[in-house]
PDB file of N, CA and C in Angstrom:
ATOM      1  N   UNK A   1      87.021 137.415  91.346  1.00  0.00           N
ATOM      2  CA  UNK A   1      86.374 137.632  92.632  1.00  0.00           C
ATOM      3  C   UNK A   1      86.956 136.645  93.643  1.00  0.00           C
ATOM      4  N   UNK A   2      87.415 137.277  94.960  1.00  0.00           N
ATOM      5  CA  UNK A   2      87.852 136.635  96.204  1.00  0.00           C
ATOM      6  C   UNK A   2      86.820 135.477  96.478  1.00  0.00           C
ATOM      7  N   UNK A   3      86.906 134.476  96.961  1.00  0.00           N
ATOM      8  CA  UNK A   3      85.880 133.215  97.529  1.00  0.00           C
ATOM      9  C   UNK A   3      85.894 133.442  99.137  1.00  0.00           C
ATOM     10  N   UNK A   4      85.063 134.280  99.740  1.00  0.00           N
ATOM     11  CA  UNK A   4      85.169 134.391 101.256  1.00  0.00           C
ATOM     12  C   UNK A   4      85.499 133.307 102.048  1.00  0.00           C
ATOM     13  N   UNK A   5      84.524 131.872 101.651  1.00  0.00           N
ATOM     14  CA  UNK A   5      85.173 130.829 102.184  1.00  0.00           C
ATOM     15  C   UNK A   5      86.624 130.758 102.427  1.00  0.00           C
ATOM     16  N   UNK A   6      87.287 130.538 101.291  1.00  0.00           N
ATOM     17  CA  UNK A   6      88.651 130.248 101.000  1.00  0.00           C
ATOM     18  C   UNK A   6      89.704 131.274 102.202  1.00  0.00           C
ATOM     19  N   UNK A   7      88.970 132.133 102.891  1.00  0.00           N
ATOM     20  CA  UNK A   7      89.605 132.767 103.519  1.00  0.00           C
ATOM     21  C   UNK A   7      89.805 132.449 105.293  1.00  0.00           C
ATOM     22  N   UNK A   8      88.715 131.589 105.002  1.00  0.00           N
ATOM     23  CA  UNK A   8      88.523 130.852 106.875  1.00  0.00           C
ATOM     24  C   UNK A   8      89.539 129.862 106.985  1.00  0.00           C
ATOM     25  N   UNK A   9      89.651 129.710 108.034  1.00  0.00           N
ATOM     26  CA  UNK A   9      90.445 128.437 108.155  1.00  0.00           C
ATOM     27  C   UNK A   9      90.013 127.051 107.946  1.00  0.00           C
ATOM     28  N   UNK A  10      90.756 126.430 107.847  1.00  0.00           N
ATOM     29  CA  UNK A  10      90.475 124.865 107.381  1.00  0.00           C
ATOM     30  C   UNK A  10      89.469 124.613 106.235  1.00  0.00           C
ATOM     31  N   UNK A  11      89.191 125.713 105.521  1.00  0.00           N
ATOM     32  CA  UNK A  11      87.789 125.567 104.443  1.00  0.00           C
ATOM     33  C   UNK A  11      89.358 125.914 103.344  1.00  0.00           C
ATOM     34  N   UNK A  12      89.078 124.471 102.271  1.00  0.00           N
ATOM     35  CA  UNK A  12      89.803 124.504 101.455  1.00  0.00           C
ATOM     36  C   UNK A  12      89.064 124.427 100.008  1.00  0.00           C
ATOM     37  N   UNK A  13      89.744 124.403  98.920  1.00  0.00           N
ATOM     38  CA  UNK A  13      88.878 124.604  97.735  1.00  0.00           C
ATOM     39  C   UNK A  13      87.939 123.662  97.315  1.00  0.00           C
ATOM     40  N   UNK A  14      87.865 122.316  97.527  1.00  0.00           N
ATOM     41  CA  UNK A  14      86.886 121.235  97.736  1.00  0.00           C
ATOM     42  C   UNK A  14      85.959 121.657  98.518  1.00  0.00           C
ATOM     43  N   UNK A  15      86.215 121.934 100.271  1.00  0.00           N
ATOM     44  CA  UNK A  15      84.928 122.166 101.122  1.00  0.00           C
ATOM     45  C   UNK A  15      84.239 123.282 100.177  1.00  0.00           C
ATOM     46  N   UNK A  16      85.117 124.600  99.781  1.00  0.00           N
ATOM     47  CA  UNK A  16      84.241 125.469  99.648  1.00  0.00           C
ATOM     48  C   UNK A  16      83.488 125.267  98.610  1.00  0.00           C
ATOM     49  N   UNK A  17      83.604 124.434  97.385  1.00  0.00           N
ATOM     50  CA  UNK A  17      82.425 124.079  96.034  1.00  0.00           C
ATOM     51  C   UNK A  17      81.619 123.473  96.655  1.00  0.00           C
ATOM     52  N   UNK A  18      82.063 122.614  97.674  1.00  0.00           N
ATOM     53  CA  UNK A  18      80.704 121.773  98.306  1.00  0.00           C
ATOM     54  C   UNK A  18      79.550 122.871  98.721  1.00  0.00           C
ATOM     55  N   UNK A  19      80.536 123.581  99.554  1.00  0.00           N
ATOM     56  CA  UNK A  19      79.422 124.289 100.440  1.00  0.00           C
ATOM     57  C   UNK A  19      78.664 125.421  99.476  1.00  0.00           C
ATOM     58  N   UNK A  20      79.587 126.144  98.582  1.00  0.00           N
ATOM     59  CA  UNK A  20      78.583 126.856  97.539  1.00  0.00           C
ATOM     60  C   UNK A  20      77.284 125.435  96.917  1.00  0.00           C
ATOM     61  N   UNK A  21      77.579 124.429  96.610  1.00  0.00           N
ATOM     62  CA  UNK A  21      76.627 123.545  95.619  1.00  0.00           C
ATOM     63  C   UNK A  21      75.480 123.393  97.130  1.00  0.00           C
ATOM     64  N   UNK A  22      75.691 123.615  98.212  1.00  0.00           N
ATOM     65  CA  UNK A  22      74.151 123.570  99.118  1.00  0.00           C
ATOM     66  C   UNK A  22      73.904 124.977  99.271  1.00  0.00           C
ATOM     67  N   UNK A  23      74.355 126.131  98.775  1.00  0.00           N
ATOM     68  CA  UNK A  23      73.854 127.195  98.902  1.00  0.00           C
ATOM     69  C   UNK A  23      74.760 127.879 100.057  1.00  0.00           C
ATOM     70  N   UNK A  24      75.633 127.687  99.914  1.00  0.00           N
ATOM     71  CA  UNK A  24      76.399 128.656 100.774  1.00  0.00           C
ATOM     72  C   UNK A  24      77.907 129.223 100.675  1.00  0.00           C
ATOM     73  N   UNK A  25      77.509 130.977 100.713  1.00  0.00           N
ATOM     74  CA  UNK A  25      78.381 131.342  99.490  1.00  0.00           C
ATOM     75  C   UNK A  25      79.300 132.117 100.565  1.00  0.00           C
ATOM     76  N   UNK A  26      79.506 132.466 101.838  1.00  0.00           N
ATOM     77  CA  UNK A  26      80.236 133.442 101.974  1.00  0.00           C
ATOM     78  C   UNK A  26      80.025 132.889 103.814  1.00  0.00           C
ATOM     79  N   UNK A  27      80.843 133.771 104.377  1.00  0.00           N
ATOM     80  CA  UNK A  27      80.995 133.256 105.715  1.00  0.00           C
ATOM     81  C   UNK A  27      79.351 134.021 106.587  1.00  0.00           C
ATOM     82  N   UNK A  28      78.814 134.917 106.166  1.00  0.00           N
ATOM     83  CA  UNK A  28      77.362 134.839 106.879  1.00  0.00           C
ATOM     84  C   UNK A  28      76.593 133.645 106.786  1.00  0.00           C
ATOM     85  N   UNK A  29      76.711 133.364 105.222  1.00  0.00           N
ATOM     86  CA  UNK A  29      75.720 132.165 105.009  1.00  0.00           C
ATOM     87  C   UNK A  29      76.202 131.381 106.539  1.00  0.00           C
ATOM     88  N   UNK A  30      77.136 131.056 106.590  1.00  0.00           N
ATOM     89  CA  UNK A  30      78.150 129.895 107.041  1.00  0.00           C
ATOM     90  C   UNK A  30      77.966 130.189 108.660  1.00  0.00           C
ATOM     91  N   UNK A  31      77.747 131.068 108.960  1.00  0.00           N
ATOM     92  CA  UNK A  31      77.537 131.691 110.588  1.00  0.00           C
ATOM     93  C   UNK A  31      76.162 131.495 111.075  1.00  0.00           C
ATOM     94  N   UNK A  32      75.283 131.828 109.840  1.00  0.00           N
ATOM     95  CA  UNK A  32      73.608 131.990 109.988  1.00  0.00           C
ATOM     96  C   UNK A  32      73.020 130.533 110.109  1.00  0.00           C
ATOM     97  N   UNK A  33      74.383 129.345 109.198  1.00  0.00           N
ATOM     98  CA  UNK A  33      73.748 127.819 109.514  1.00  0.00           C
ATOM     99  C   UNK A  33      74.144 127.293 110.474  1.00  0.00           C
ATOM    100  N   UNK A  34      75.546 127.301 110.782  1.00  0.00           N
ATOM    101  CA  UNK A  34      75.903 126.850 111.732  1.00  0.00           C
ATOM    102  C   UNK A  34      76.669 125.264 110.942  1.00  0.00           C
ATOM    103  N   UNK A  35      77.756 125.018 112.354  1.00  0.00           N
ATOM    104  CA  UNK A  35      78.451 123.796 111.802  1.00  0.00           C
ATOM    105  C   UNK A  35      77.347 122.614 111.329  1.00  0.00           C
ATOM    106  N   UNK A  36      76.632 122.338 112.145  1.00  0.00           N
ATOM    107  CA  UNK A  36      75.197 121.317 112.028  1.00  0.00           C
ATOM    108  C   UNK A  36      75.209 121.527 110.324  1.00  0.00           C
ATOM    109  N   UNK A  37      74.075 122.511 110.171  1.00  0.00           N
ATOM    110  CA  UNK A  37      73.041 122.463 109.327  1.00  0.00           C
ATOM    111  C   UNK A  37      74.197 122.663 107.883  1.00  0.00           C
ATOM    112  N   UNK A  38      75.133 123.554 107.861  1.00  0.00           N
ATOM    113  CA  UNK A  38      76.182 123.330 106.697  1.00  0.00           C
ATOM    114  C   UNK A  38      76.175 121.842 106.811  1.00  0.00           C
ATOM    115  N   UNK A  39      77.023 121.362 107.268  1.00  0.00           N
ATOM    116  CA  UNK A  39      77.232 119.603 107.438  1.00  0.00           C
ATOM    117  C   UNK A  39      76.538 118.918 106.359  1.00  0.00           C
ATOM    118  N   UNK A  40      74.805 119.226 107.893  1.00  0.00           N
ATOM    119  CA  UNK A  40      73.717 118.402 106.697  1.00  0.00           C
ATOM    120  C   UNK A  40      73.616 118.932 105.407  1.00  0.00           C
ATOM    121  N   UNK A  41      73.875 120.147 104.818  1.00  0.00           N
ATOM    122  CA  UNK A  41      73.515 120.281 103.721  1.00  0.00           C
ATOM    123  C   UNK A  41      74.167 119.915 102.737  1.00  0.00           C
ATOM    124  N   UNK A  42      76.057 120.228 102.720  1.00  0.00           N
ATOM    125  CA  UNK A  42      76.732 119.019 102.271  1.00  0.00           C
ATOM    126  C   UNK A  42      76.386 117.719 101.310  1.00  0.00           C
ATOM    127  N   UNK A  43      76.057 117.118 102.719  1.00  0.00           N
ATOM    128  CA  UNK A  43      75.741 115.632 103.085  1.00  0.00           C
ATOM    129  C   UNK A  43      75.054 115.245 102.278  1.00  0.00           C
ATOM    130  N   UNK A  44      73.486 116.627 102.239  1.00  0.00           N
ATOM    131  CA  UNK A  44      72.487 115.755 101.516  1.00  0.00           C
ATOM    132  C   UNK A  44      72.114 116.087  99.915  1.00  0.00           C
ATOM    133  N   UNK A  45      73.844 116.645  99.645  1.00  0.00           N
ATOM    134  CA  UNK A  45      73.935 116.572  98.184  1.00  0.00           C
ATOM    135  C   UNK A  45      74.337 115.767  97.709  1.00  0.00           C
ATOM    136  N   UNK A  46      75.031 114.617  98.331  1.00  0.00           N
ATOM    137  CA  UNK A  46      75.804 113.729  97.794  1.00  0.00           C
ATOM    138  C   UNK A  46      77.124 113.806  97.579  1.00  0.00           C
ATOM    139  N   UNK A  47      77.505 114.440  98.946  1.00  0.00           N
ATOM    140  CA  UNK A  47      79.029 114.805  98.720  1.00  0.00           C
ATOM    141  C   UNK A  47      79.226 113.582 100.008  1.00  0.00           C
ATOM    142  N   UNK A  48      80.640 112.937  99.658  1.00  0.00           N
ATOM    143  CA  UNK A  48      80.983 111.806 100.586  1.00  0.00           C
ATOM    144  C   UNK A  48      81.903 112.781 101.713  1.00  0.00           C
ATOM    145  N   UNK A  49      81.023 113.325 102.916  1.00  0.00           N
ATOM    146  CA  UNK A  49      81.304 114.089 104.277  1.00  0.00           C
ATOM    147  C   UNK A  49      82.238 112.845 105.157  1.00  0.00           C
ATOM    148  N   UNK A  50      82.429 113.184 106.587  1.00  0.00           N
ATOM    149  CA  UNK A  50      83.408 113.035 107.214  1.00  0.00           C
ATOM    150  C   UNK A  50      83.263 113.676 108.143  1.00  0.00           C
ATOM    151  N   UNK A  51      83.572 113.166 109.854  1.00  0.00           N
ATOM    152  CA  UNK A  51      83.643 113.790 110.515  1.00  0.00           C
ATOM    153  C   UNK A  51      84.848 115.449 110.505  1.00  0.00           C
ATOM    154  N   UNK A  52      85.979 115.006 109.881  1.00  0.00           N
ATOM    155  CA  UNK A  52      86.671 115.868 109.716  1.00  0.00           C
ATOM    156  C   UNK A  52      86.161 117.123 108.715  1.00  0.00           C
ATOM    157  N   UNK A  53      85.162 116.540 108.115  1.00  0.00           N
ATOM    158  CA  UNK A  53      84.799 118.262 107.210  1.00  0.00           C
ATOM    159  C   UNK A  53      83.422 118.860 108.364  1.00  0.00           C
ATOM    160  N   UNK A  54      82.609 117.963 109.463  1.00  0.00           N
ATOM    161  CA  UNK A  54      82.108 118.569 110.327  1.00  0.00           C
ATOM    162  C   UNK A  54      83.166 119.863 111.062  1.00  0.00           C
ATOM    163  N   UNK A  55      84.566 119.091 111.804  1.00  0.00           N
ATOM    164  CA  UNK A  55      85.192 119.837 112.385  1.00  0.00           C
ATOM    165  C   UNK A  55      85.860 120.453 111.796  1.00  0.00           C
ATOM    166  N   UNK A  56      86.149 121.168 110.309  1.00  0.00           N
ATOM    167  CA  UNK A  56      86.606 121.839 110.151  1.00  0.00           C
ATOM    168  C   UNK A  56      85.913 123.016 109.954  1.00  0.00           C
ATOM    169  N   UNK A  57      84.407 122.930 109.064  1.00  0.00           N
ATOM    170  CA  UNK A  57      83.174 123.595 109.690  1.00  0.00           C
ATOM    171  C   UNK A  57      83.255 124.682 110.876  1.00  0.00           C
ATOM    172  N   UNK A  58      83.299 123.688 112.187  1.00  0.00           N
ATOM    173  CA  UNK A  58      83.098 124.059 113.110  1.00  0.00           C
ATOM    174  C   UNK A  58      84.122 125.395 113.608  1.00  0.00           C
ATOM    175  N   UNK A  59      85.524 124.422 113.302  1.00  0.00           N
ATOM    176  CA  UNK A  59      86.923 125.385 113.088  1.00  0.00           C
ATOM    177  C   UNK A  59      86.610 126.637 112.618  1.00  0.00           C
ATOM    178  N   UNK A  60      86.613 126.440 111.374  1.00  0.00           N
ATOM    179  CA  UNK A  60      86.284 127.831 110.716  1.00  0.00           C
ATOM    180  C   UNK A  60      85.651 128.777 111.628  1.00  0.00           C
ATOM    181  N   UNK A  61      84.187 128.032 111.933  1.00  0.00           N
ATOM    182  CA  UNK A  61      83.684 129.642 112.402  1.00  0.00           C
ATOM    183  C   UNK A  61      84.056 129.549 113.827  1.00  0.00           C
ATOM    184  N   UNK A  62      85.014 128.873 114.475  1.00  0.00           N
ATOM    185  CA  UNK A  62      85.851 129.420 116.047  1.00  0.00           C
ATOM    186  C   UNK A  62      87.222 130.421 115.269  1.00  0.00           C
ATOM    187  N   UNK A  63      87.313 129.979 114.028  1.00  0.00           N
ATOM    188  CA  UNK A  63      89.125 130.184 114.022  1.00  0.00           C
ATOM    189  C   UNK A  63      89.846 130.197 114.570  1.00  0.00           C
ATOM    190  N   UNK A  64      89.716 128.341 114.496  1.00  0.00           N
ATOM    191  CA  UNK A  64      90.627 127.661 115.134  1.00  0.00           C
ATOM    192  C   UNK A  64      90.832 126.696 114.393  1.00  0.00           C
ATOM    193  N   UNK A  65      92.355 126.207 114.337  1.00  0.00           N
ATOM    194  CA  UNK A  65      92.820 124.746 113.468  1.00  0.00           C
ATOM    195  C   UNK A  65      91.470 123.533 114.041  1.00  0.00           C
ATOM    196  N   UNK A  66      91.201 122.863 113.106  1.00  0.00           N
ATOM    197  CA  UNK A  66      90.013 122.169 113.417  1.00  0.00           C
ATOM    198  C   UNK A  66      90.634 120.833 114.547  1.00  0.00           C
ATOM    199  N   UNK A  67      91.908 120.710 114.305  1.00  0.00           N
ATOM    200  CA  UNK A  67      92.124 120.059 115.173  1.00  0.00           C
ATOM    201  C   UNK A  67      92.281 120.102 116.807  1.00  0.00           C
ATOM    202  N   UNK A  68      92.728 121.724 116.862  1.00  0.00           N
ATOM    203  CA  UNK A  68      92.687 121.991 118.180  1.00  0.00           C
ATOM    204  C   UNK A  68      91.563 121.967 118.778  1.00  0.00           C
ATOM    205  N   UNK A  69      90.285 121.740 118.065  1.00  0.00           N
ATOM    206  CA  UNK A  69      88.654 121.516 118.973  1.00  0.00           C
ATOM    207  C   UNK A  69      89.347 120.414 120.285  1.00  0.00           C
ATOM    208  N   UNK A  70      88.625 120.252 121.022  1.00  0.00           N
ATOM    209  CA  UNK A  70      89.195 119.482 122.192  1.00  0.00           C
ATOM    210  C   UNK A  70      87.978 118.446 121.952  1.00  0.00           C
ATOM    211  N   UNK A  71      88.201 117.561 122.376  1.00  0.00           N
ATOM    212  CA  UNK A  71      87.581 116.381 122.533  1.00  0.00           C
ATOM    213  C   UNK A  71      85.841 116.475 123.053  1.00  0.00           C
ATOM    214  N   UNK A  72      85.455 117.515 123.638  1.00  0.00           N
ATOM    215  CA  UNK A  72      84.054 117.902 124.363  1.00  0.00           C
ATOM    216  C   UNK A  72      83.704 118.508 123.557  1.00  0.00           C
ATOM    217  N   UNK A  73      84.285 118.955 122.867  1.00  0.00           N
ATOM    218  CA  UNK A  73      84.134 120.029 121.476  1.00  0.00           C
ATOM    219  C   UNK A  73      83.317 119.238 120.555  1.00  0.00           C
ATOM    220  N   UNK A  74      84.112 118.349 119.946  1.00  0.00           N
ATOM    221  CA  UNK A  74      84.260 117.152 119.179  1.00  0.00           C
ATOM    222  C   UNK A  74      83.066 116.337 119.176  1.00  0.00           C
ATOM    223  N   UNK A  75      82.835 115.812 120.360  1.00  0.00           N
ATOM    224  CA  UNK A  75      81.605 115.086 120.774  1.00  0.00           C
ATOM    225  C   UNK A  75      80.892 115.761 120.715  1.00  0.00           C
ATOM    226  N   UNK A  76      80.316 117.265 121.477  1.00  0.00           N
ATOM    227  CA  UNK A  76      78.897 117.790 121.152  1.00  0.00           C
ATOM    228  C   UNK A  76      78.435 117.905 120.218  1.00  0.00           C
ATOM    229  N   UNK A  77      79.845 118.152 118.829  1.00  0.00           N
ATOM    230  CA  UNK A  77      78.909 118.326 117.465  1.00  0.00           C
ATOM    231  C   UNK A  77      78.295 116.928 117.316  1.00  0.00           C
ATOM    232  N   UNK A  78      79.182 115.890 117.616  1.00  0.00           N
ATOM    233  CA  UNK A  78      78.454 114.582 117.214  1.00  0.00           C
ATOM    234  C   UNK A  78      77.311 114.300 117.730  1.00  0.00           C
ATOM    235  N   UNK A  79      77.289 114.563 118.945  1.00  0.00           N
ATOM    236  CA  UNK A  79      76.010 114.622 119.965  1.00  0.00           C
ATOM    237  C   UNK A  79      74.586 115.413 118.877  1.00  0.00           C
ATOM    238  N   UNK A  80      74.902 116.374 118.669  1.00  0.00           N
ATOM    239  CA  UNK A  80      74.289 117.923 118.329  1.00  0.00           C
ATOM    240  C   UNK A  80      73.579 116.890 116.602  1.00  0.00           C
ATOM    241  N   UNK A  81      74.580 116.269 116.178  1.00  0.00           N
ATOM    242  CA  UNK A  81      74.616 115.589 114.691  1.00  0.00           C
ATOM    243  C   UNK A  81      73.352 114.358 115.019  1.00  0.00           C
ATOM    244  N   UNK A  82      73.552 113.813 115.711  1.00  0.00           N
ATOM    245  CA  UNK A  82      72.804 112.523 115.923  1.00  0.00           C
ATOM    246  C   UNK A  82      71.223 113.076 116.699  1.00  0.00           C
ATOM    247  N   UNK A  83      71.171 113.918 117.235  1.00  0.00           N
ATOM    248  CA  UNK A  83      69.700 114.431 117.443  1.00  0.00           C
ATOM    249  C   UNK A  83      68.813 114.487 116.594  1.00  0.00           C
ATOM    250  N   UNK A  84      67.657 114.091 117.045  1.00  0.00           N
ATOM    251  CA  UNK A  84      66.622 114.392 115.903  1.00  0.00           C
ATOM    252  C   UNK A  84      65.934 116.328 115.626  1.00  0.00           C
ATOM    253  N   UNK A  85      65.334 116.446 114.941  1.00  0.00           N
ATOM    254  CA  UNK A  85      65.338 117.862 114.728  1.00  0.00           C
ATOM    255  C   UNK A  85      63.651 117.841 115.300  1.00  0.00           C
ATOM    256  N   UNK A  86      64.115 119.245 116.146  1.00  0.00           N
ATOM    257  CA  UNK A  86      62.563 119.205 116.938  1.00  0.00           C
ATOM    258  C   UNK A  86      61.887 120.353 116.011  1.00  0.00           C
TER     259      UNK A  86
END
């Protein structure tokens, strides 16, 4: 069986076990959480995250090289990351 992840950009075979081990198996999951809440979920398995697996996250669901996010890009997730949850 194909790994849908494996098919986005910048989601490589590491991100994608991570992201299956928080429950997320395919690029809806991955659309329906959003760069944020994938992140946190990651995170709060005990996987050692990185801003760079935020932006590649993010990448993915623009499809776009995670690097080409631009700098305003970049910051809002961090912005978006450091908020408290209302």
């Amino acid at each position: 069986m194909e790994d849908e992840l494996l098919q986005m950009k910048n989601l490589g075979k590491t991100t994608a076990q991570w992201l299956h081990a928080a429950g997320i198996h395919n690029a809806a999951d991955l659309r329906r959480l959003g760069a944020i809440h994938a992140y946190q979920a990651v995170k709060t398995r005990g996987f050692r995250t990185s801003r760079a697996l935020l932006y590649s996250i993010e990448g993915a669901l623009r499809d776009k090289h995670w690097l080409n996010l631009s700098k305003a890009e970049k910051d809002q997730l961090l912005q978006q990351l450091t908020l408290p949850e209302q």
